[in-house]
PDB file of N, CA and C in Angstrom:
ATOM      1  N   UNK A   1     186.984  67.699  50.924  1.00  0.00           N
ATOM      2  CA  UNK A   1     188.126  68.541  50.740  1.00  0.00           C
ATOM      3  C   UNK A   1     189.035  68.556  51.976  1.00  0.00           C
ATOM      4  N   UNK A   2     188.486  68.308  53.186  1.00  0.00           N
ATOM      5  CA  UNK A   2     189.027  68.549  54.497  1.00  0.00           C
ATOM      6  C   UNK A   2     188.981  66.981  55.072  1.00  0.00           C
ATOM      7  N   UNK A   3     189.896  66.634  55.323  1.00  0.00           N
ATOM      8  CA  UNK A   3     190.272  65.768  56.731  1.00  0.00           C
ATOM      9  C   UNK A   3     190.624  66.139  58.168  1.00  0.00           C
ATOM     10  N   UNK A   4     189.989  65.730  58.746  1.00  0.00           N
ATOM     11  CA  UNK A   4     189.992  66.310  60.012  1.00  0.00           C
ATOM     12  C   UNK A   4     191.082  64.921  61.059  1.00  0.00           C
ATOM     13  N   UNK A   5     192.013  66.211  61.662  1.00  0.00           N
ATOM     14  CA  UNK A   5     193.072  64.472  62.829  1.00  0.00           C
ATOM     15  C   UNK A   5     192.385  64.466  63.788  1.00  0.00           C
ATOM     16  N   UNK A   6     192.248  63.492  64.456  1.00  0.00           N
ATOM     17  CA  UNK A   6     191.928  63.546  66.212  1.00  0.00           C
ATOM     18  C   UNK A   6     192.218  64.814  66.743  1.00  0.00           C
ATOM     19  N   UNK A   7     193.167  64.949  66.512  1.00  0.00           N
ATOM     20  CA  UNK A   7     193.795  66.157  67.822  1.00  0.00           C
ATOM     21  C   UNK A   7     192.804  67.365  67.130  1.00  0.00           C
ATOM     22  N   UNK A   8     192.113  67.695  66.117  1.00  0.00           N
ATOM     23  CA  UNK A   8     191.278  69.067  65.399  1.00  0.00           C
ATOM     24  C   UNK A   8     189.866  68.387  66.309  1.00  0.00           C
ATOM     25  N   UNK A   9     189.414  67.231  66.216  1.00  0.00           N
ATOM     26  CA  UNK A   9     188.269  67.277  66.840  1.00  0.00           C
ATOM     27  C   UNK A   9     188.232  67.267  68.237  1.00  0.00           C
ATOM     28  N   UNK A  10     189.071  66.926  68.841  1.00  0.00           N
ATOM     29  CA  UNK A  10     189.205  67.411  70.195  1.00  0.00           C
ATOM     30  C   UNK A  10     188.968  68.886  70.617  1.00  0.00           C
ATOM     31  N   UNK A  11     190.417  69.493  69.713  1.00  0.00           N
ATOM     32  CA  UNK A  11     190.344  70.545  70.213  1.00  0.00           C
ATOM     33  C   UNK A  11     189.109  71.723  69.708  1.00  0.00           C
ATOM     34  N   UNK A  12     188.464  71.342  68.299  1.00  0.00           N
ATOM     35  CA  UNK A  12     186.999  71.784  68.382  1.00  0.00           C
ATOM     36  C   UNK A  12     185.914  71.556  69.362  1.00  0.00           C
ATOM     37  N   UNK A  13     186.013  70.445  69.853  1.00  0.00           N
ATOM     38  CA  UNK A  13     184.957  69.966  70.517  1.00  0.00           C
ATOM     39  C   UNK A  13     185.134  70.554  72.093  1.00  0.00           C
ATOM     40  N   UNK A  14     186.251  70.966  72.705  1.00  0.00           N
ATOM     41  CA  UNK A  14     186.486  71.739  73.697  1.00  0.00           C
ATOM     42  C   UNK A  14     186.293  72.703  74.018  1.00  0.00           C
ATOM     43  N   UNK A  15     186.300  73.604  72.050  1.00  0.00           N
ATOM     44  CA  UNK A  15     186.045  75.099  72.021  1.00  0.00           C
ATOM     45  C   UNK A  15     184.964  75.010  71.962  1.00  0.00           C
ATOM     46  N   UNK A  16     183.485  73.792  71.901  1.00  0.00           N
ATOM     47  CA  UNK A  16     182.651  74.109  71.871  1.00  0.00           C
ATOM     48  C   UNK A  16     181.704  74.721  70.503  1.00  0.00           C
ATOM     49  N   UNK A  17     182.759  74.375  69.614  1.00  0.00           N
ATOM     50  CA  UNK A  17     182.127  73.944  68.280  1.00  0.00           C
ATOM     51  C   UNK A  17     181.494  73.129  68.203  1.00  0.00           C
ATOM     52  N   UNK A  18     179.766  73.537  67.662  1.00  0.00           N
ATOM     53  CA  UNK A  18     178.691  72.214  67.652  1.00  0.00           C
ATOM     54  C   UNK A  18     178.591  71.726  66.410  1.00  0.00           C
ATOM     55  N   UNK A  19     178.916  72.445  65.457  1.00  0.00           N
ATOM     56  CA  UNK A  19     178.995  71.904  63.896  1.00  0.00           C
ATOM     57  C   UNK A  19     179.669  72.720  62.925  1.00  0.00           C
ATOM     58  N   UNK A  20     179.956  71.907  61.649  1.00  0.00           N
ATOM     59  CA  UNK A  20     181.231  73.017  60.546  1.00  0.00           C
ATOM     60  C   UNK A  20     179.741  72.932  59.797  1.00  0.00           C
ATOM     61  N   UNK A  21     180.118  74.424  58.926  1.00  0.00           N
ATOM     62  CA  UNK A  21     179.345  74.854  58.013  1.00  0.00           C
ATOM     63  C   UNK A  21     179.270  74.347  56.882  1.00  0.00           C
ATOM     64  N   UNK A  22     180.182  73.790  56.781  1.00  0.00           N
ATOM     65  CA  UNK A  22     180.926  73.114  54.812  1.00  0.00           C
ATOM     66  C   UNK A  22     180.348  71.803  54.754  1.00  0.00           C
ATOM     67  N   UNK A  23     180.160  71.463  53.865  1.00  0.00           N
ATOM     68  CA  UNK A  23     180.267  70.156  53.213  1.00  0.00           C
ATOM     69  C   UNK A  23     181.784  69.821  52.816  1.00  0.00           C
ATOM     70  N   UNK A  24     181.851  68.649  52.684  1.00  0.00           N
ATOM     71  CA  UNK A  24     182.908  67.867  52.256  1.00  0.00           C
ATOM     72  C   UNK A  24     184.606  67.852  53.629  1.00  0.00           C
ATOM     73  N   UNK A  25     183.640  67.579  54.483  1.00  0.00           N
ATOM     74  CA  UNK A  25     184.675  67.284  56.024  1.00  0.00           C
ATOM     75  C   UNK A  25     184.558  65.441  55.856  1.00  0.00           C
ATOM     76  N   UNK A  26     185.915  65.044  56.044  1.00  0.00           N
ATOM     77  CA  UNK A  26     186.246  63.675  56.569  1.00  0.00           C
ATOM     78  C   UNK A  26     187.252  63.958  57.822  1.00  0.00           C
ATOM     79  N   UNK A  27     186.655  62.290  58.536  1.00  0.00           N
ATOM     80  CA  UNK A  27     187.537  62.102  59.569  1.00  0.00           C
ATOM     81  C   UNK A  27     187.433  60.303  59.388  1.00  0.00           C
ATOM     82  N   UNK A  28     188.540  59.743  59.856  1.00  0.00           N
ATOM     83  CA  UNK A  28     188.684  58.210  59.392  1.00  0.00           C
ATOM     84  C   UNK A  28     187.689  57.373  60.550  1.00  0.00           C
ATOM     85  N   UNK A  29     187.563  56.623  60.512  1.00  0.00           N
ATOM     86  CA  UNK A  29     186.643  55.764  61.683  1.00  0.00           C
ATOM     87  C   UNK A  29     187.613  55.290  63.143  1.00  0.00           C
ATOM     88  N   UNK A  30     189.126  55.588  62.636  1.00  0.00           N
ATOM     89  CA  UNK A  30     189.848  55.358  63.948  1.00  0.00           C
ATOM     90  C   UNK A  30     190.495  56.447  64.400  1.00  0.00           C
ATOM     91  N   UNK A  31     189.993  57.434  64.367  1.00  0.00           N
ATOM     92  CA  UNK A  31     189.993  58.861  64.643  1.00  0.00           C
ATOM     93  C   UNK A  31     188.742  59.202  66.107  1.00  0.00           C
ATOM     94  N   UNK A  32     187.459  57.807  64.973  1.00  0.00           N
ATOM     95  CA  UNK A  32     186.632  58.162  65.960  1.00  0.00           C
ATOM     96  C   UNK A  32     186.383  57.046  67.457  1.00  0.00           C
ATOM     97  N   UNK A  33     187.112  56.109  67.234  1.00  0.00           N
ATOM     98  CA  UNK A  33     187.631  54.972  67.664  1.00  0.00           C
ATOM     99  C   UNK A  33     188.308  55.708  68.930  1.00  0.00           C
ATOM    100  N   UNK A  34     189.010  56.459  68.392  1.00  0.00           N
ATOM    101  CA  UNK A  34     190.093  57.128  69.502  1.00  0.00           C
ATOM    102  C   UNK A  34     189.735  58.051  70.018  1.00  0.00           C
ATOM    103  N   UNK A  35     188.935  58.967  69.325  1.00  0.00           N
ATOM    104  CA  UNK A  35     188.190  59.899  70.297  1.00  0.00           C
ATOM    105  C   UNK A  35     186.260  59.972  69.931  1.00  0.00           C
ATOM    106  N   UNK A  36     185.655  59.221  71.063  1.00  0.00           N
ATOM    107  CA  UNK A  36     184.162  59.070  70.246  1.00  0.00           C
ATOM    108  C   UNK A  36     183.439  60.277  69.914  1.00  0.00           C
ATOM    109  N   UNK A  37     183.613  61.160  71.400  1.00  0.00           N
ATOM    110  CA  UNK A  37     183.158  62.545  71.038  1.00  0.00           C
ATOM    111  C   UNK A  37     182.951  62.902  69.774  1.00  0.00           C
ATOM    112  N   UNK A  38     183.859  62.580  68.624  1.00  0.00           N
ATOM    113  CA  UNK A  38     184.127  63.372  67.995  1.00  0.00           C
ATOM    114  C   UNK A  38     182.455  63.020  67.078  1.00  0.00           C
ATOM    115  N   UNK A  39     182.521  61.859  67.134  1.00  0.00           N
ATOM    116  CA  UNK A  39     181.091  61.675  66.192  1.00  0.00           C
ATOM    117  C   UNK A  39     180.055  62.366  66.536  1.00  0.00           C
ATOM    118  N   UNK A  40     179.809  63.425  67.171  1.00  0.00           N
ATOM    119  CA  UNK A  40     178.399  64.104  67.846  1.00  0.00           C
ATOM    120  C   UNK A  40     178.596  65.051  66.067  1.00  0.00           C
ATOM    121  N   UNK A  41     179.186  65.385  65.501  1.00  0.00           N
ATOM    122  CA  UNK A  41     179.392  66.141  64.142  1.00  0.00           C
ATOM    123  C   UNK A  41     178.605  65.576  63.250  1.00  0.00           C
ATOM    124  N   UNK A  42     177.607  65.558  62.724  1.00  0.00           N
ATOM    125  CA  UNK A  42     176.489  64.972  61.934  1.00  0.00           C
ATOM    126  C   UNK A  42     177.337  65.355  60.201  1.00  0.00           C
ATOM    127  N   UNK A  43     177.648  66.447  59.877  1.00  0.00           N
ATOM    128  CA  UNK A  43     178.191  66.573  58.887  1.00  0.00           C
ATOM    129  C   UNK A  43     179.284  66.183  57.938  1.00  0.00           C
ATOM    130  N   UNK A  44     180.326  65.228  59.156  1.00  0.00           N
ATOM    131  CA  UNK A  44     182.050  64.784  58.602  1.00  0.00           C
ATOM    132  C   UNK A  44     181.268  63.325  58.019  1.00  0.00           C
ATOM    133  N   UNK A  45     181.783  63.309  57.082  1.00  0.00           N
ATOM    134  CA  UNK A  45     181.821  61.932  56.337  1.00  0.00           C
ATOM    135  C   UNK A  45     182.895  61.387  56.641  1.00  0.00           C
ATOM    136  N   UNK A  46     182.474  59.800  57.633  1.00  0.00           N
ATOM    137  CA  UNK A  46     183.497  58.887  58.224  1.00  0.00           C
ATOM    138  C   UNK A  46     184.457  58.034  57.249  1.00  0.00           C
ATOM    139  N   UNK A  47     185.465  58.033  56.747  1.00  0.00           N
ATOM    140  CA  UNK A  47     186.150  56.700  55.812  1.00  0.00           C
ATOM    141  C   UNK A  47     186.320  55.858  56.271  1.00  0.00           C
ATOM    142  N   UNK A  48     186.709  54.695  56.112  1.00  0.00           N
ATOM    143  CA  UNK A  48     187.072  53.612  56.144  1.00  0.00           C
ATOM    144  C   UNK A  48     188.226  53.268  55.558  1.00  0.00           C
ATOM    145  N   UNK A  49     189.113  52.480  56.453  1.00  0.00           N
ATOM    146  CA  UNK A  49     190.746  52.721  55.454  1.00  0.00           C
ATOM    147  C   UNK A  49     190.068  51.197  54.609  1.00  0.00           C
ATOM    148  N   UNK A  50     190.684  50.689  53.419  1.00  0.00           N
ATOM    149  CA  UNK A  50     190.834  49.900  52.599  1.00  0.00           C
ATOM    150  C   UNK A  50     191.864  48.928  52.626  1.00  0.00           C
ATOM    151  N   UNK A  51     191.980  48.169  52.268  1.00  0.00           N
ATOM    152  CA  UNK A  51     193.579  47.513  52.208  1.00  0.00           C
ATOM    153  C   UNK A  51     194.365  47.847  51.540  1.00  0.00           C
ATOM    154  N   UNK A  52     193.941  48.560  50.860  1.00  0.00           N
ATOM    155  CA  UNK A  52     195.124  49.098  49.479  1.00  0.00           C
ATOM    156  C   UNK A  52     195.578  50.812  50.662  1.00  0.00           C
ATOM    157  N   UNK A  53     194.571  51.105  51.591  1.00  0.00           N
ATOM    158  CA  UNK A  53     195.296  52.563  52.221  1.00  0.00           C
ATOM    159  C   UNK A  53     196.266  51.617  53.515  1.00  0.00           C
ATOM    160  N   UNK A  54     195.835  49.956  54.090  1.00  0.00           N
ATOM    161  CA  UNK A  54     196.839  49.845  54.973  1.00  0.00           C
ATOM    162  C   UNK A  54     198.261  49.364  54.321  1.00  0.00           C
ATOM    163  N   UNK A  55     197.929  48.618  53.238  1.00  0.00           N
ATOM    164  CA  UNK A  55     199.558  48.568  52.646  1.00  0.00           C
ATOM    165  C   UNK A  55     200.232  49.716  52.097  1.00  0.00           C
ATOM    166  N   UNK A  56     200.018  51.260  51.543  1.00  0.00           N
ATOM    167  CA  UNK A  56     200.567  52.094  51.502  1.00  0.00           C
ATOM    168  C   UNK A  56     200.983  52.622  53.181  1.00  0.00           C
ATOM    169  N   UNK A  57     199.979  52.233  53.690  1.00  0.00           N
ATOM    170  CA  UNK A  57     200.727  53.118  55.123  1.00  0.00           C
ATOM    171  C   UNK A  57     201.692  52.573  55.846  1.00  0.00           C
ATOM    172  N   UNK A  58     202.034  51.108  55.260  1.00  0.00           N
ATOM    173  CA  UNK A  58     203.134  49.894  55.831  1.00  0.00           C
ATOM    174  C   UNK A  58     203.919  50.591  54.717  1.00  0.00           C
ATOM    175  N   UNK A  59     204.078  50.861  53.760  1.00  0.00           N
ATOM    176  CA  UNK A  59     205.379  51.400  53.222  1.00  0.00           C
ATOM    177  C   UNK A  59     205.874  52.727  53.551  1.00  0.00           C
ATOM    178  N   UNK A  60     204.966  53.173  54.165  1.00  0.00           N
ATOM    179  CA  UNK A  60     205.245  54.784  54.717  1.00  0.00           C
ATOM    180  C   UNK A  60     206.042  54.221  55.719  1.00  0.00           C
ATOM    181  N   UNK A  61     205.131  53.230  56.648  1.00  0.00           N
ATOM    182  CA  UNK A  61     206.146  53.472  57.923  1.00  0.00           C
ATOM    183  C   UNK A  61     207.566  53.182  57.918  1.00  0.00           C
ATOM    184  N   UNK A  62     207.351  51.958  56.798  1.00  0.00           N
ATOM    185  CA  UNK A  62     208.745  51.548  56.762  1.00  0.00           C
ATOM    186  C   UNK A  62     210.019  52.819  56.006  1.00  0.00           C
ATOM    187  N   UNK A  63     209.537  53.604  55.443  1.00  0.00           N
ATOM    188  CA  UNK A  63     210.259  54.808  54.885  1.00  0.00           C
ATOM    189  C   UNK A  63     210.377  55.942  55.905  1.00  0.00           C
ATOM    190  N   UNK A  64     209.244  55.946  56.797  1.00  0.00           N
ATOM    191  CA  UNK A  64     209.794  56.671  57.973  1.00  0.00           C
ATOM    192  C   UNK A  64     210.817  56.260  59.242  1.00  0.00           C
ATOM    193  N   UNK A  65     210.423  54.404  59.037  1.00  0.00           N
ATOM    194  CA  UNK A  65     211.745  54.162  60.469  1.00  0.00           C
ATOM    195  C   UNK A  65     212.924  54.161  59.452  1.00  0.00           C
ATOM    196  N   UNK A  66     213.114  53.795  57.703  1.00  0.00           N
ATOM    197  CA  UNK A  66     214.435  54.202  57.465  1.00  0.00           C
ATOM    198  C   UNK A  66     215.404  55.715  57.736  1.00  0.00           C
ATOM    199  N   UNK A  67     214.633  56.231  57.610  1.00  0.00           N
ATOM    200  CA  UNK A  67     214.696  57.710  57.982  1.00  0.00           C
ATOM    201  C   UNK A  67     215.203  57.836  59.558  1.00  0.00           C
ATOM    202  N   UNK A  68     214.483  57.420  60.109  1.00  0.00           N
ATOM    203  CA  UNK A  68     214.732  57.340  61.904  1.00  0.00           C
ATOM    204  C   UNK A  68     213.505  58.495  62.359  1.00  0.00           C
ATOM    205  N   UNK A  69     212.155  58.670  61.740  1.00  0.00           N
ATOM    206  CA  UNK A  69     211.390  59.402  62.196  1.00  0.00           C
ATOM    207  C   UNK A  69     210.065  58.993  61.692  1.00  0.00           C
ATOM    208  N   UNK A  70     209.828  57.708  63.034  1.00  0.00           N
ATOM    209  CA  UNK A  70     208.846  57.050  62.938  1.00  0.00           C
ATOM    210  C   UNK A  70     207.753  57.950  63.459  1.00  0.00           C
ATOM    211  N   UNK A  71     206.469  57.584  63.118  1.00  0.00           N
ATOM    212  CA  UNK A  71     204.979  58.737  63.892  1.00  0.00           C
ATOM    213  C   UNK A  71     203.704  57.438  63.900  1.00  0.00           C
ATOM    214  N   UNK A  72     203.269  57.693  64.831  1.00  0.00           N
ATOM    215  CA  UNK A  72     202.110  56.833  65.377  1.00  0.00           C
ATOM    216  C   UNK A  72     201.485  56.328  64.249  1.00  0.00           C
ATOM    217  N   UNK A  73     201.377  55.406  64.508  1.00  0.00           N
ATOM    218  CA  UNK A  73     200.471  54.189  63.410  1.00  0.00           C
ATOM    219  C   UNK A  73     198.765  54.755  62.894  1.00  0.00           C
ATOM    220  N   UNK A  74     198.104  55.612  63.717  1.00  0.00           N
ATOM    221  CA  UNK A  74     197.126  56.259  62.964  1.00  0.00           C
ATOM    222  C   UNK A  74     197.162  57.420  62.238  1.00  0.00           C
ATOM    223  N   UNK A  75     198.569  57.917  62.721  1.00  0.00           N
ATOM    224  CA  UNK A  75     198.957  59.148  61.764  1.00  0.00           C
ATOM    225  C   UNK A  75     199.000  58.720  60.772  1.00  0.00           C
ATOM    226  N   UNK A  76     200.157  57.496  60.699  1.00  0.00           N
ATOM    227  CA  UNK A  76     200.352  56.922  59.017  1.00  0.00           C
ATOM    228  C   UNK A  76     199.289  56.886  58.353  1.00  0.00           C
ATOM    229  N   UNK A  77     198.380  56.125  58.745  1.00  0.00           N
ATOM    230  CA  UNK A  77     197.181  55.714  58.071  1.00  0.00           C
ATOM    231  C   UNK A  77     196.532  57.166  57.742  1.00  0.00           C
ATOM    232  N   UNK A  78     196.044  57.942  58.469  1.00  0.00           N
ATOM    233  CA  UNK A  78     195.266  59.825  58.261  1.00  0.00           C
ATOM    234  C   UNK A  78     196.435  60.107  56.923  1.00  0.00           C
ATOM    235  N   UNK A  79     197.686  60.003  57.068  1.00  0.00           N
ATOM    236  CA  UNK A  79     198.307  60.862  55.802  1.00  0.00           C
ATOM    237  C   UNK A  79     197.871  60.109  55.145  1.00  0.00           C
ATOM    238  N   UNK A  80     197.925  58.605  54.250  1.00  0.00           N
ATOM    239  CA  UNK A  80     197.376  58.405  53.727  1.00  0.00           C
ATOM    240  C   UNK A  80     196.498  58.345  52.895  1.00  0.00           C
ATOM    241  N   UNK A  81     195.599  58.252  53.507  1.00  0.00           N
ATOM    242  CA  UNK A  81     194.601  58.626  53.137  1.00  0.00           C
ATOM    243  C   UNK A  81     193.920  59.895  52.978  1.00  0.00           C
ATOM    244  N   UNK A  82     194.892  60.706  53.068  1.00  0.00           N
ATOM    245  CA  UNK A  82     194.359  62.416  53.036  1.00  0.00           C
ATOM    246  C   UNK A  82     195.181  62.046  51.358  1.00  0.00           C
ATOM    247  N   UNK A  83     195.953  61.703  51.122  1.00  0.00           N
ATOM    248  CA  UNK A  83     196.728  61.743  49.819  1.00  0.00           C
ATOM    249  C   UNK A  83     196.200  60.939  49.218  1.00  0.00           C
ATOM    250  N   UNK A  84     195.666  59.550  49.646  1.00  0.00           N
ATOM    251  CA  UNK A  84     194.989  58.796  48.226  1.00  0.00           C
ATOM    252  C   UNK A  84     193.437  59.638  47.726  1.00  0.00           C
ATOM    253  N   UNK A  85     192.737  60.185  48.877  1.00  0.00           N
ATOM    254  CA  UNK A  85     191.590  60.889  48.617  1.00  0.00           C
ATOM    255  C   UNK A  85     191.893  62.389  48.533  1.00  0.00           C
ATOM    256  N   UNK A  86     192.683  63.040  48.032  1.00  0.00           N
ATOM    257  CA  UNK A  86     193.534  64.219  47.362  1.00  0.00           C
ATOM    258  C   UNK A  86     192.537  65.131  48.233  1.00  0.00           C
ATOM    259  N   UNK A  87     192.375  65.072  49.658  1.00  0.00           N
ATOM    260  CA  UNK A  87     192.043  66.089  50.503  1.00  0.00           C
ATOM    261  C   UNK A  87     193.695  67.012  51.183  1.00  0.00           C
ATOM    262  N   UNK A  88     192.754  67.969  52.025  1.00  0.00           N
ATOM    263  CA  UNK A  88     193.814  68.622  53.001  1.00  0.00           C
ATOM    264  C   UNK A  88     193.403  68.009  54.376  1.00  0.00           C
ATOM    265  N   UNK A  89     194.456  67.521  55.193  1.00  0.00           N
ATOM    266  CA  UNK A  89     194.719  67.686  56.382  1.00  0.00           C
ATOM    267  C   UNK A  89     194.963  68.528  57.463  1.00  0.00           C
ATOM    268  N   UNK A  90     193.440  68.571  58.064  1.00  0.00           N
ATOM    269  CA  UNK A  90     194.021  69.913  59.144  1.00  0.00           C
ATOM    270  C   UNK A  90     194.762  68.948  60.801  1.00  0.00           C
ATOM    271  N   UNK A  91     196.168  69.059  60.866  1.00  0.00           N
ATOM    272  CA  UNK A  91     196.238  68.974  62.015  1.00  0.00           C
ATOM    273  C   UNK A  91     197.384  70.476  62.236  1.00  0.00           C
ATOM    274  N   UNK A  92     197.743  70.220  63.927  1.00  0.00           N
ATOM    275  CA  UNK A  92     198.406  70.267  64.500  1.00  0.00           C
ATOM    276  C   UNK A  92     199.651  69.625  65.046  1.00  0.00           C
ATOM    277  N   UNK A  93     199.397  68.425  64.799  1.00  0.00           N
ATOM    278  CA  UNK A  93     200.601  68.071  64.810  1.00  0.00           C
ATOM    279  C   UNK A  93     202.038  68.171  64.416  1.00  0.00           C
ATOM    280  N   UNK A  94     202.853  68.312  64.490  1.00  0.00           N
ATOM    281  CA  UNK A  94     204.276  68.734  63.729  1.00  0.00           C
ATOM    282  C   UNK A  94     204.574  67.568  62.975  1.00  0.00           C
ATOM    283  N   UNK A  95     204.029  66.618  63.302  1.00  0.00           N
ATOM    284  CA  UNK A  95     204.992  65.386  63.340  1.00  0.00           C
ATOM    285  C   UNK A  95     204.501  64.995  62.091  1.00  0.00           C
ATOM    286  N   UNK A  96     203.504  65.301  61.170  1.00  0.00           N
ATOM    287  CA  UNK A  96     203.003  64.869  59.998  1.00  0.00           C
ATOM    288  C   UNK A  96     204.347  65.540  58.844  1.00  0.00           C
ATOM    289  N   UNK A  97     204.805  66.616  59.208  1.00  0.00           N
ATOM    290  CA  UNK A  97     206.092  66.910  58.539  1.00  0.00           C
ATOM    291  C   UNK A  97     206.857  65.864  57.998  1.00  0.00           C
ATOM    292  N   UNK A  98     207.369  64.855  59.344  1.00  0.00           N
ATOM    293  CA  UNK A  98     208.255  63.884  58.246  1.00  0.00           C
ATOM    294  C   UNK A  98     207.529  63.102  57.496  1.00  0.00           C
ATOM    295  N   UNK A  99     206.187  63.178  57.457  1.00  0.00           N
ATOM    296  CA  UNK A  99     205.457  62.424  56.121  1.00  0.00           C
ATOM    297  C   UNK A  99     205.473  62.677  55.090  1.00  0.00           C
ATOM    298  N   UNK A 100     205.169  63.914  55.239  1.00  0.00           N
ATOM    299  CA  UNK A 100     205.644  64.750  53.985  1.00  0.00           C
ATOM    300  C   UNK A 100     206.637  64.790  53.155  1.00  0.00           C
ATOM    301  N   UNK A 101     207.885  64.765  53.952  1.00  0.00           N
ATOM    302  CA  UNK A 101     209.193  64.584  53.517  1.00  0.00           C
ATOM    303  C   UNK A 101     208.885  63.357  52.963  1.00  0.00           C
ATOM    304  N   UNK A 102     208.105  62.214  52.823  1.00  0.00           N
ATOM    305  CA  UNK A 102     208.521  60.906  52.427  1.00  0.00           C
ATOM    306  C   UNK A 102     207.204  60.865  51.183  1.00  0.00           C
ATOM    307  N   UNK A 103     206.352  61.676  51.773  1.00  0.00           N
ATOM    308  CA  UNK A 103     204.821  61.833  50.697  1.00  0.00           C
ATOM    309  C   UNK A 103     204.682  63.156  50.438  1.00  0.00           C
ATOM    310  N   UNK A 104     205.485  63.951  49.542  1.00  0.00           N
ATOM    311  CA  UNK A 104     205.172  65.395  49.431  1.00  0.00           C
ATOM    312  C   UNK A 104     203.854  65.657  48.677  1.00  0.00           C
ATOM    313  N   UNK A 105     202.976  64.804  48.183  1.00  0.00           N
ATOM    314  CA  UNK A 105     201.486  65.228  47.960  1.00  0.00           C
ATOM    315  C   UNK A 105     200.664  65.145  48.949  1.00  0.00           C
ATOM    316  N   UNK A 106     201.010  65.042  50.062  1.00  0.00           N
ATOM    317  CA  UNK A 106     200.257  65.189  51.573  1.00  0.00           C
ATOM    318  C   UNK A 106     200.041  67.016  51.688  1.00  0.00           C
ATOM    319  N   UNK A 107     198.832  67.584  52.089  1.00  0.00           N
ATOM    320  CA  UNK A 107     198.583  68.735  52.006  1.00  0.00           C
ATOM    321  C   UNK A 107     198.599  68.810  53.323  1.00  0.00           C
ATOM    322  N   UNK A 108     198.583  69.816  54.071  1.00  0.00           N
ATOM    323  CA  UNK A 108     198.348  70.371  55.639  1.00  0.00           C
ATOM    324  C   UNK A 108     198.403  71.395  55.669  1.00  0.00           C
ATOM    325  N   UNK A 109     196.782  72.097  56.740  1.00  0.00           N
ATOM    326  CA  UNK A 109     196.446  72.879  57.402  1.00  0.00           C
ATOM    327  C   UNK A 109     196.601  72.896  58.610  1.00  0.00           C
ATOM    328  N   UNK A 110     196.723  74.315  59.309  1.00  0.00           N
ATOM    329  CA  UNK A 110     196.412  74.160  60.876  1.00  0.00           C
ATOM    330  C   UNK A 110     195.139  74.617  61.332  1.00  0.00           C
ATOM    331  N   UNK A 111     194.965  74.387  62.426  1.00  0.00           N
ATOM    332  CA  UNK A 111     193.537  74.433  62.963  1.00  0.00           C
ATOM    333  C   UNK A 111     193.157  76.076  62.992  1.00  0.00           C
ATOM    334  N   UNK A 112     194.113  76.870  63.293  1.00  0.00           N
ATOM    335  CA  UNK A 112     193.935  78.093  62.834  1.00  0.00           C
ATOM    336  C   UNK A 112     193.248  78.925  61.507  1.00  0.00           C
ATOM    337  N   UNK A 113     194.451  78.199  60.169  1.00  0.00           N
ATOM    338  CA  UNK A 113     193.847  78.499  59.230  1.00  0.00           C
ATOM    339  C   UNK A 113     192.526  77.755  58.826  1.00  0.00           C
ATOM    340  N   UNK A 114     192.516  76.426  58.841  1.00  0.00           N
ATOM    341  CA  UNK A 114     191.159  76.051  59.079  1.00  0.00           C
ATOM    342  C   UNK A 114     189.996  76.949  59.534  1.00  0.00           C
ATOM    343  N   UNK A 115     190.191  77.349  60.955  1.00  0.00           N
ATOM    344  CA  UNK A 115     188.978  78.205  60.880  1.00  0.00           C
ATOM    345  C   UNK A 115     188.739  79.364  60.229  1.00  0.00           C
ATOM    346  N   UNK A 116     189.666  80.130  59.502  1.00  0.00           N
ATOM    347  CA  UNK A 116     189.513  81.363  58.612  1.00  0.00           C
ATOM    348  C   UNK A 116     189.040  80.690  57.271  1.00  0.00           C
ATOM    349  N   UNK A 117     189.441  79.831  57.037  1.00  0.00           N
ATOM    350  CA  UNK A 117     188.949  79.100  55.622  1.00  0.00           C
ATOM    351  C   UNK A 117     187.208  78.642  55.732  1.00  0.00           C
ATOM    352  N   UNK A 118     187.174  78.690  57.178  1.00  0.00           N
ATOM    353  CA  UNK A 118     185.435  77.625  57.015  1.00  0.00           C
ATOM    354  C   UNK A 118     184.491  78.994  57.710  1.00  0.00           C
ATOM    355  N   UNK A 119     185.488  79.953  58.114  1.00  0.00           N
ATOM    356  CA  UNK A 119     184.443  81.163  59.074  1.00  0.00           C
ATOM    357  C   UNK A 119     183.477  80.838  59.260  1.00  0.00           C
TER     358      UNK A 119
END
């Protein structure tokens, strides 16, 4: 149900969160690529993007530089795939906004409400 961005496992892993209570947490494998820490979480089920999630995320990008509001190449890929696997995305980031604008079935949480949702 939950996708988790880099920037949520960081900043869990700082606060010293040792594990989520829930079932059904994802985080992508270049999430964990980018931050390893993050794999000490025994519970997130890792994805794997597909080729069918990197050619949707090559048409994202290209709909975001038409736009003029390009966002990092693993963002693309996390929205993605939060929308082909009809999860929510918890970031922080702002910048997943103009994805939205281009993928309005992209869901997002913040790390805030996240934690009232998983108490």
């Amino acid at each position: 149900m939950w996708l988790l961005d880099t920037n949520i496992l960081i900043q869990f892993n700082k606060l010293g969160i040792k594990q989520f209570n829930k079932e059904d947490i994802f985080t992508i494998i270049l999430s964990l690529i980018e931050y390893p820490l993050g794999s000490k979480y025994e519970n997130i089920t890792i994805i794997f993007p597909s080729t069918i999630h990197y050619e949707q995320a090559f048409k994202n990008a290209l709909l975001l530089r038409d736009k003029g509001t390009p966002i990092p190449t693993i963002d693309i890929l996390i929205g993605t795939i939060t929308v082909d696997k009809n999860l929510i995305l918890v970031s922080d980031d702002l910048h997943f906004q103009y994805l939205q604008e281009i993928e309005p079935r992209l869901k997002i949480i913040s790390s805030e409400s996240f934690k009232k949702k998983i108490g």
